[in-house]
Protein backbone atom coordinates (compact mmCIF):
# COMPACT_ATOMS: atom_id res chain seq x y z
CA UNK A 1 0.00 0.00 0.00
CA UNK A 2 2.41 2.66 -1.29
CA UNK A 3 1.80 6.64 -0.17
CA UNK A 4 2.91 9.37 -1.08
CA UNK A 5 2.75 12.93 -1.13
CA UNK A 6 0.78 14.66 -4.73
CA UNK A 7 1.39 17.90 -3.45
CA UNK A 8 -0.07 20.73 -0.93
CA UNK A 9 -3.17 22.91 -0.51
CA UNK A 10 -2.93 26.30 -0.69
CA UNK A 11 -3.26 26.19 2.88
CA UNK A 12 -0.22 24.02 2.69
CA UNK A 13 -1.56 20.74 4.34
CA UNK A 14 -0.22 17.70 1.50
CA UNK A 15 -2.21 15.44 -0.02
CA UNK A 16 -1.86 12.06 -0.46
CA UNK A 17 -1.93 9.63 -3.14
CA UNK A 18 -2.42 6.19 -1.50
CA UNK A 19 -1.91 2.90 -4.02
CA UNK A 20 -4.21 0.00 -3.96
CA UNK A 21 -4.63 -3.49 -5.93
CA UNK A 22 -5.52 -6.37 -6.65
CA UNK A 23 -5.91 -8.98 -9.25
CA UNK A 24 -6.43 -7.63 -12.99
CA UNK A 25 -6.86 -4.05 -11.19
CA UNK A 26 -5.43 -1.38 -9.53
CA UNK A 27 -6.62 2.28 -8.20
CA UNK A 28 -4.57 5.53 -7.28
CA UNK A 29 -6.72 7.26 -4.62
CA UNK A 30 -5.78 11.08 -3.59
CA UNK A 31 -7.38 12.66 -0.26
CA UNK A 32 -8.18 15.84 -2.46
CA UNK A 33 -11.71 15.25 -2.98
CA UNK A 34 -11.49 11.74 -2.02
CA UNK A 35 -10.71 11.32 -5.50
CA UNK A 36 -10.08 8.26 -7.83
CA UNK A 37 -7.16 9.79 -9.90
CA UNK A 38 -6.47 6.26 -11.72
CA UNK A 39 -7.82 3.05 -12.60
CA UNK A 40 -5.81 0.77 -13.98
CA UNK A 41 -7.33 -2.34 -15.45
CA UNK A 42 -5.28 -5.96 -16.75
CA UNK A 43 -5.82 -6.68 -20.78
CA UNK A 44 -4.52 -8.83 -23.43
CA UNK A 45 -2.35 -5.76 -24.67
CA UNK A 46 -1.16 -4.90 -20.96
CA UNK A 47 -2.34 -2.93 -18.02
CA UNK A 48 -5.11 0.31 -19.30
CA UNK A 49 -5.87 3.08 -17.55
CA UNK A 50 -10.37 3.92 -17.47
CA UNK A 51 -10.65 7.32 -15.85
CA UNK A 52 -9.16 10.84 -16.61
CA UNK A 53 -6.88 12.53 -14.76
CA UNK A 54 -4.16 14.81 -14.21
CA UNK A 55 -0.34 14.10 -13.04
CA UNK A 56 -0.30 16.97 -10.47
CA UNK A 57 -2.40 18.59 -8.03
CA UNK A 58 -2.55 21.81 -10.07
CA UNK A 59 -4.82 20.51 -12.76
CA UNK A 60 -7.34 19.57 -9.96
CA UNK A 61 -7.01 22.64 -8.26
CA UNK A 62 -7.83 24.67 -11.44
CA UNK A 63 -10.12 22.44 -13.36
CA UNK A 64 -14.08 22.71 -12.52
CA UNK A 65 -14.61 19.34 -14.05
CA UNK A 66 -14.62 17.34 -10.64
CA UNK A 67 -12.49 14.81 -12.18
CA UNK A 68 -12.75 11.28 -10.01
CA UNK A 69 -14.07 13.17 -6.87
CA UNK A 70 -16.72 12.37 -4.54
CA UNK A 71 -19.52 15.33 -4.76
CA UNK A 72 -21.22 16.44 -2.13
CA UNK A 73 -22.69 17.48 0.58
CA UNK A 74 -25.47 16.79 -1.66
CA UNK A 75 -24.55 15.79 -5.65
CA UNK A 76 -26.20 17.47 -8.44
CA UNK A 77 -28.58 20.34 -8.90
CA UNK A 78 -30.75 21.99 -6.29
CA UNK A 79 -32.71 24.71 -8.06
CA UNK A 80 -31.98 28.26 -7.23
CA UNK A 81 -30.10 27.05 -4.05
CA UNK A 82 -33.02 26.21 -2.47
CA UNK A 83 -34.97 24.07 -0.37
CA UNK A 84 -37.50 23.78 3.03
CA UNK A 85 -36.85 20.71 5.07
CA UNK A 86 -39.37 20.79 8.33
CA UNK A 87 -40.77 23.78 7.46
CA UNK A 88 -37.21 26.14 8.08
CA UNK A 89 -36.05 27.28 4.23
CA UNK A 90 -32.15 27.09 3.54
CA UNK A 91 -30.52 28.97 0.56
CA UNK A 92 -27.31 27.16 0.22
CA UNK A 93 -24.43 28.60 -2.17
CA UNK A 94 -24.98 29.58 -5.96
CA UNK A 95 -22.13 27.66 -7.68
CA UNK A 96 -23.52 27.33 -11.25
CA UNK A 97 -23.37 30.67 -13.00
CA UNK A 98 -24.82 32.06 -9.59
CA UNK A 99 -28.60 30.51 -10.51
CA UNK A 100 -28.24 27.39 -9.06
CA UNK A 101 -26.24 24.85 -6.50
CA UNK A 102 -24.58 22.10 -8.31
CA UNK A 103 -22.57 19.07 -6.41
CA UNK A 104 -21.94 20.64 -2.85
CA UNK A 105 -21.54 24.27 -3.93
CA UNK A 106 -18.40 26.30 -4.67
CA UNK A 107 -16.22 24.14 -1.24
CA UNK A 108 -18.32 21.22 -1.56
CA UNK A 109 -16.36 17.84 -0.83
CA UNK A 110 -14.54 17.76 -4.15
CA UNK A 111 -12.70 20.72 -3.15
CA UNK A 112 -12.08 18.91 0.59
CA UNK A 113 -8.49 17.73 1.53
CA UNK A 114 -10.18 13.74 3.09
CA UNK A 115 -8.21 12.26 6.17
CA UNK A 116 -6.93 8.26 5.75
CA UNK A 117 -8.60 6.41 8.66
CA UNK A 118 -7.01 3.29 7.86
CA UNK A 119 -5.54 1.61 4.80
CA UNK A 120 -4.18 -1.79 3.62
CA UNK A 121 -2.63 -3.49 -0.13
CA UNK A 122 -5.92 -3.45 -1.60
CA UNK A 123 -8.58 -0.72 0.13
CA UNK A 124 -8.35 2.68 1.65
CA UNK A 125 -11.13 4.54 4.47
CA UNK A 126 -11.07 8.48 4.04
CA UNK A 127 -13.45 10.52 6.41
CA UNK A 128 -14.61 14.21 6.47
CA UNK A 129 -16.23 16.08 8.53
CA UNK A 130 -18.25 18.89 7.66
CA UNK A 131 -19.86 21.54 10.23
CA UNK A 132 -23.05 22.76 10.27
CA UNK A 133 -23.78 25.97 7.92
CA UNK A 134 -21.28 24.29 5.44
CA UNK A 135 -21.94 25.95 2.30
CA UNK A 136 -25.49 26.91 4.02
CA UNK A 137 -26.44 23.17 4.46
CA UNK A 138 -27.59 22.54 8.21
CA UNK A 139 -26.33 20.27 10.82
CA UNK A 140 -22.56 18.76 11.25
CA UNK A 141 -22.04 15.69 8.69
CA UNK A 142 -19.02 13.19 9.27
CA UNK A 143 -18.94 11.19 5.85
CA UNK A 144 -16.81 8.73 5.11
CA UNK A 145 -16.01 6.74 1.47
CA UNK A 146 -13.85 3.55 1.53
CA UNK A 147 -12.16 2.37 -2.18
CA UNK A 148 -11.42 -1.47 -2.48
CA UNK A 149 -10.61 -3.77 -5.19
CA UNK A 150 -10.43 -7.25 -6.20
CA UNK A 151 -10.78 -9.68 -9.08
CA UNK A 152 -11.55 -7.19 -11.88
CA UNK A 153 -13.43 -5.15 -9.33
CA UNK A 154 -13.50 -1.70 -8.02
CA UNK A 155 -15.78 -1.05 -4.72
CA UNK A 156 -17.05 2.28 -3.56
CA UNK A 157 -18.92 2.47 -0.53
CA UNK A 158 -19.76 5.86 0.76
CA UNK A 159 -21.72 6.63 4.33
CA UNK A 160 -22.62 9.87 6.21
CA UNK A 161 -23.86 10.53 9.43
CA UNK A 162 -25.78 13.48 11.15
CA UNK A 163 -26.49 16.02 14.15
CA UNK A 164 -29.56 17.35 12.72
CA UNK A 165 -31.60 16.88 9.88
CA UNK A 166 -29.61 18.09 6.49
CA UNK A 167 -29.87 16.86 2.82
CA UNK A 168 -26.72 14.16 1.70
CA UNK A 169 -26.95 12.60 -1.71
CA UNK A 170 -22.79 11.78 -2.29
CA UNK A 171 -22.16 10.77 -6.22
CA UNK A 172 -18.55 9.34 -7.71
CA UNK A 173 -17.60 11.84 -10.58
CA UNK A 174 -15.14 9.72 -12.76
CA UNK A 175 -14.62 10.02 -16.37
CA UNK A 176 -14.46 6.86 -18.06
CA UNK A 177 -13.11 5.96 -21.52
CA UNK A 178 -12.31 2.62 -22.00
CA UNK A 179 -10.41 2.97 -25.07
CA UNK A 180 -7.95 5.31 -23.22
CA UNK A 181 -8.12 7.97 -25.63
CA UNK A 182 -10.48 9.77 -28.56
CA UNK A 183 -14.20 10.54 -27.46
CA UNK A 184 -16.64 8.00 -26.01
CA UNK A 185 -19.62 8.44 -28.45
CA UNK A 186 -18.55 5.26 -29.90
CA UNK A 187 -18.77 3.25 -26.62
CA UNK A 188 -21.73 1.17 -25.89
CA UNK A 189 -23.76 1.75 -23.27
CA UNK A 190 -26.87 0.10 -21.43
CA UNK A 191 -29.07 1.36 -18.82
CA UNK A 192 -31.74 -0.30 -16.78
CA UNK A 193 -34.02 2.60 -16.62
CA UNK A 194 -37.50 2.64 -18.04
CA UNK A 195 -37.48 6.24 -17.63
CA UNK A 196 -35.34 9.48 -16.88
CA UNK A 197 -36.44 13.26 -15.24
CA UNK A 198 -36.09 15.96 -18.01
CA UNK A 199 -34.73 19.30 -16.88
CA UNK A 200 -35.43 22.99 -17.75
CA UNK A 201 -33.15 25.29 -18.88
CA UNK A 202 -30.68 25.41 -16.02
CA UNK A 203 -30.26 21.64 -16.22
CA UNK A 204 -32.09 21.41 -13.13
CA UNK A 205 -35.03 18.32 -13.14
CA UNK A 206 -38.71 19.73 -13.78
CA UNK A 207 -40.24 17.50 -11.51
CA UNK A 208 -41.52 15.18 -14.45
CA UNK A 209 -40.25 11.10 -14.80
CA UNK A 210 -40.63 10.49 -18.56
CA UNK A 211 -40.84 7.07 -20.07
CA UNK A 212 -37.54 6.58 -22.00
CA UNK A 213 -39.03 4.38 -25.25
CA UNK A 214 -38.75 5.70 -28.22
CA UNK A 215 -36.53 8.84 -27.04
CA UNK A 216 -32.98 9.06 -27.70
CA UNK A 217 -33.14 8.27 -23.28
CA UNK A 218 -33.61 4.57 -24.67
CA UNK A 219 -30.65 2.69 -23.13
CA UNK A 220 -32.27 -0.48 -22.37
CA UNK A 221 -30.52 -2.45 -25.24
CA UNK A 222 -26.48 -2.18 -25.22
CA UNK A 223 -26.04 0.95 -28.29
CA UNK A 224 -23.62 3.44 -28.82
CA UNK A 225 -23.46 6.97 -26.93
CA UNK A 226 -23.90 8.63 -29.98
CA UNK A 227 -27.85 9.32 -30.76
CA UNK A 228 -28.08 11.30 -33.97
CA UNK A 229 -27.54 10.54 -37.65
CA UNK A 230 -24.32 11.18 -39.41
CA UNK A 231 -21.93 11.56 -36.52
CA UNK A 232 -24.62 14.37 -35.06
CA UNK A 233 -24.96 14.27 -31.42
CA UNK A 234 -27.47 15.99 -29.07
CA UNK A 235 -25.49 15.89 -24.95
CA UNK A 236 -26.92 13.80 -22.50
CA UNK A 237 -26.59 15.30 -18.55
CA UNK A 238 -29.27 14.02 -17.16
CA UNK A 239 -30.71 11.84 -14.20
CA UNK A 240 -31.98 7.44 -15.47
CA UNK A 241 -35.04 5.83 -12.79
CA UNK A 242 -33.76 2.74 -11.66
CA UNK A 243 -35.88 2.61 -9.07
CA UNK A 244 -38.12 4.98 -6.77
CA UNK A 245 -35.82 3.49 -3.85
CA UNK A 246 -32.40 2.80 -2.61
CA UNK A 247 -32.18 -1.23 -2.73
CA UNK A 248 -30.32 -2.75 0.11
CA UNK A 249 -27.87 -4.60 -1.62
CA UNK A 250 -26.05 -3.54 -4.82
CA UNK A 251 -28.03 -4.81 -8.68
CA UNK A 252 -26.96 -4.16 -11.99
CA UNK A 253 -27.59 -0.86 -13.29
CA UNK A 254 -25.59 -0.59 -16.30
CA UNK A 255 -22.88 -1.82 -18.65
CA UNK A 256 -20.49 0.41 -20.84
CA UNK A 257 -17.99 -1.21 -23.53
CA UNK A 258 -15.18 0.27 -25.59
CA UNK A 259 -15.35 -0.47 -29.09
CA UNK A 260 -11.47 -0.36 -29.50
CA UNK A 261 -10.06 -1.91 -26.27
CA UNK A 262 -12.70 -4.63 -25.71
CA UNK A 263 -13.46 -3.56 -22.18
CA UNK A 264 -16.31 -3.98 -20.39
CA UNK A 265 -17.59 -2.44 -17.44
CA UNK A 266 -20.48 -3.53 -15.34
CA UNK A 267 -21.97 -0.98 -12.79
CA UNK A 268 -23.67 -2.35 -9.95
CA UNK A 269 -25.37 0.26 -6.91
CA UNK A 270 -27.71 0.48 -4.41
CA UNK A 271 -28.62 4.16 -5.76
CA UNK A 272 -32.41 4.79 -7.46
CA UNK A 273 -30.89 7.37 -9.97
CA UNK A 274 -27.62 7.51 -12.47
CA UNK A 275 -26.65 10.48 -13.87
CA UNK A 276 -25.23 9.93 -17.11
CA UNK A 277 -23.11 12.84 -18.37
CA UNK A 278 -21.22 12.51 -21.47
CA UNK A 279 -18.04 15.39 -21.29
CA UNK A 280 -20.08 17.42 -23.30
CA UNK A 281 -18.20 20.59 -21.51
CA UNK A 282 -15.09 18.88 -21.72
CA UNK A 283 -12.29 20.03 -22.43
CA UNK A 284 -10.41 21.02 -19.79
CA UNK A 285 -7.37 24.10 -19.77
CA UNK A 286 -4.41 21.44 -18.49
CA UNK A 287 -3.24 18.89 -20.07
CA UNK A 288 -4.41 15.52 -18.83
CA UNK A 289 -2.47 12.45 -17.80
CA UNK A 290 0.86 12.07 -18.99
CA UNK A 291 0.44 15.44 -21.13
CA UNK A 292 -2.19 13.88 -23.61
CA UNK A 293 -5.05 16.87 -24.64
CA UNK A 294 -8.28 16.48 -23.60
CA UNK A 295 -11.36 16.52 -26.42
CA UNK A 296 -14.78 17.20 -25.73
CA UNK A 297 -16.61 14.13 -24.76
CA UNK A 298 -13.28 12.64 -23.96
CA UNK A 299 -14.85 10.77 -20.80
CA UNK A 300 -17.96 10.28 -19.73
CA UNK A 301 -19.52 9.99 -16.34
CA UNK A 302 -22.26 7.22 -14.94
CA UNK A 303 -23.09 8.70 -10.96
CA UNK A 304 -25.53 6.86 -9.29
CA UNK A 305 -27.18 9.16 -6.24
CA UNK A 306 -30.67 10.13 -5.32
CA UNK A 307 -32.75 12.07 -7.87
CA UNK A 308 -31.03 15.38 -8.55
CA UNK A 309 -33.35 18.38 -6.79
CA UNK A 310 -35.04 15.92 -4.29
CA UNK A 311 -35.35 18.05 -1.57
CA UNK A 312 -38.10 20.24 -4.23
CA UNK A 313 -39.79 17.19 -5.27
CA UNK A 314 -41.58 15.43 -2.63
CA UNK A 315 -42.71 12.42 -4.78
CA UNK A 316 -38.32 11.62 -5.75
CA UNK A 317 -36.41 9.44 -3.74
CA UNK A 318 -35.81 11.38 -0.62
CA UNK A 319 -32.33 12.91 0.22
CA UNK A 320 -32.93 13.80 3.51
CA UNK A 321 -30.85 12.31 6.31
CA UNK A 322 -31.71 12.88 10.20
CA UNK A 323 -30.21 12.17 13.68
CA UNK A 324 -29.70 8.63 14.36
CA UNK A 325 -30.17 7.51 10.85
CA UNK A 326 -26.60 6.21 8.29
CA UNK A 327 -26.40 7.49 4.73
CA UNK A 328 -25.21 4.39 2.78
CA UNK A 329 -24.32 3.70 -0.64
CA UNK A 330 -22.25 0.98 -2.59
CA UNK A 331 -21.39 1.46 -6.23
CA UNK A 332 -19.23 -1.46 -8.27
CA UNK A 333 -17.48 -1.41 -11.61
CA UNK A 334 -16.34 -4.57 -12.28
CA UNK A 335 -14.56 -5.19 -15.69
CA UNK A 336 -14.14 -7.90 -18.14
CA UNK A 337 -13.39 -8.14 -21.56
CA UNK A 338 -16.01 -8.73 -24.54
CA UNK A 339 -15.81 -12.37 -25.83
């Protein structure tokens, strides 16, 4: 389990890159943002690397891409900033073009330097804790996310506790491309969703759950990223219906596959929603790992949380979290490659 320092904060505390593996896999793990800075998968070509990323602390300091980080206090959207839990209203901080709140606001827990509670060869504990009146959410939140891997697997199991009711809805924010470089509207993806919440113009949900047949939302058979005709392409950032419920064990949700490398990821969660973002806003001012340029739609993103803009919708999947009650989540990718 090999540490070391990726460099400092501006407050000048370090953070840490902390190495874990396994068979066929193997994770790089920084405390900045409790972020998954590599993923390193076995092939018949050699070791590949899934996720974007960036070889020094400066391109996560000045990206606003949340590459591999956990988001939160709550993921996603909250429209205008806003919600009333138990009938006391809370404006929380406008981070999206100072409308809206978007994954935590402006300090949310991407921007967080994580503490390691304990570590080992193959799976790493980090814990935060956040006070109350953090970027206007109430009540003090300890969270904690632990990494593991095995066999082909990567396991991310996130938990948060409480001192007074608050909203927590954590998301993983990695950027996947399987083929390790070029976009990923070629990839093929599959979602078990039957329908999806369309948003209004901020990107924030309207409240509506849409079926998804015979929409370009249709990802119940395995088909490629890419919905229009002749290479045309219309950006997906938007929340799939699993389920109205978090399930108590983790089920498959979804399966991507690049067309080049023969990879194949499987997601499995406990989470109602996935976000599926494509890098539509990518790219990104630094270079990415080991200097190669990033491209718009250069990585895509598959998040399972709560419904984005619960809190406003009373008939989503709640994200509210009270005294006494644990915040749980487990997310797996588990690769293989296509026979």
């Amino acid at each position: 389990m090999p540490v070391s320092e990726f460099g400092r904060m501006p407050d000048g505390s370090v953070v840490e890159a902390i190495s874990i593996a396994a068979d066929g896999i193997a994770a790089n793990i920084l405390t900045f943002g409790a972020s998954l800075a590599d993923l390193v998968v076995a092939t018949s070509d050699g070791p590949r690397s899934v996720v974007l990323g960036f070889d020094s602390l400066d391109g996560y300091l000045t990206h606003g891409a949340f590459f591999g980080a956990i988001a939160g206090r709550c993921a996603n959207r909250i429209a205008g900033g806003r919600f009333i839990l138990d009938g006391v209203e809370h404006q929380l901080d406008l981070n999206e073009a100072g409308r809206g709140h978007l994954h935590g606001g402006a300090d949310g827990f991407f921007r967080r330097n994580w503490t390691v509670v304990d570590a080992s060869d193959n799976s790493v504990l980090l814990g935060l804790a956040s006070p109350d009146g953090d970027q206007g959410y109430p009540g003090k939140v300890i969270a904690t996310c632990r990494y593991s891997v095995d066999e082909g697997r990567l396991r991310i199991a996130l938990g948060a506790r409480s001192d007074a009711p608050t909203l927590v809805n954590l998301a993983t924010h990695a950027y996947f491309n399987l083929d390790g470089g070029g976009t990923v509207l070629d990839h093929r993806l599959k979602i078990a969703a039957e329908a999806y919440t369309p948003v209004d113009s901020q990107n924030a949900p309207t409240g509506d759950v849409l079926a998804v047949d015979e929409t370009p939302f249709d990802f119940r058979g395995l088909r490629p990223v890419r919905n229009g005709p002749d290479g045309a392409h219309a950006a997906y950032d938007h929340n799939f219906v699993l389920a109205m419920q978090p399930a108590p064990e983790p089920w498959h949700a979804a399966r991507l596959e690049g067309p080049h490398s023969g990879i194949r990821l499987d997601l499995w969660t406990t989470e109602p929603g996935l976000q599926f973002y494509d890098g539509g806003f990518l790219p990104v001012a630094p270079p990415l790992r080991g200097g190669v340029e990033g491209v718009r739609h250069g990585g895509l993103c598959l998040e399972p949380q709560r419904f984005p803009d619960a809190a406003n919708h009373p008939h989503f999947p709640s994200a509210v979290l009270r005294p006494g009650e644990i915040y749980s989540q487990v997310t797996e990718y588990r690769f293989s490659i296509v026979e």
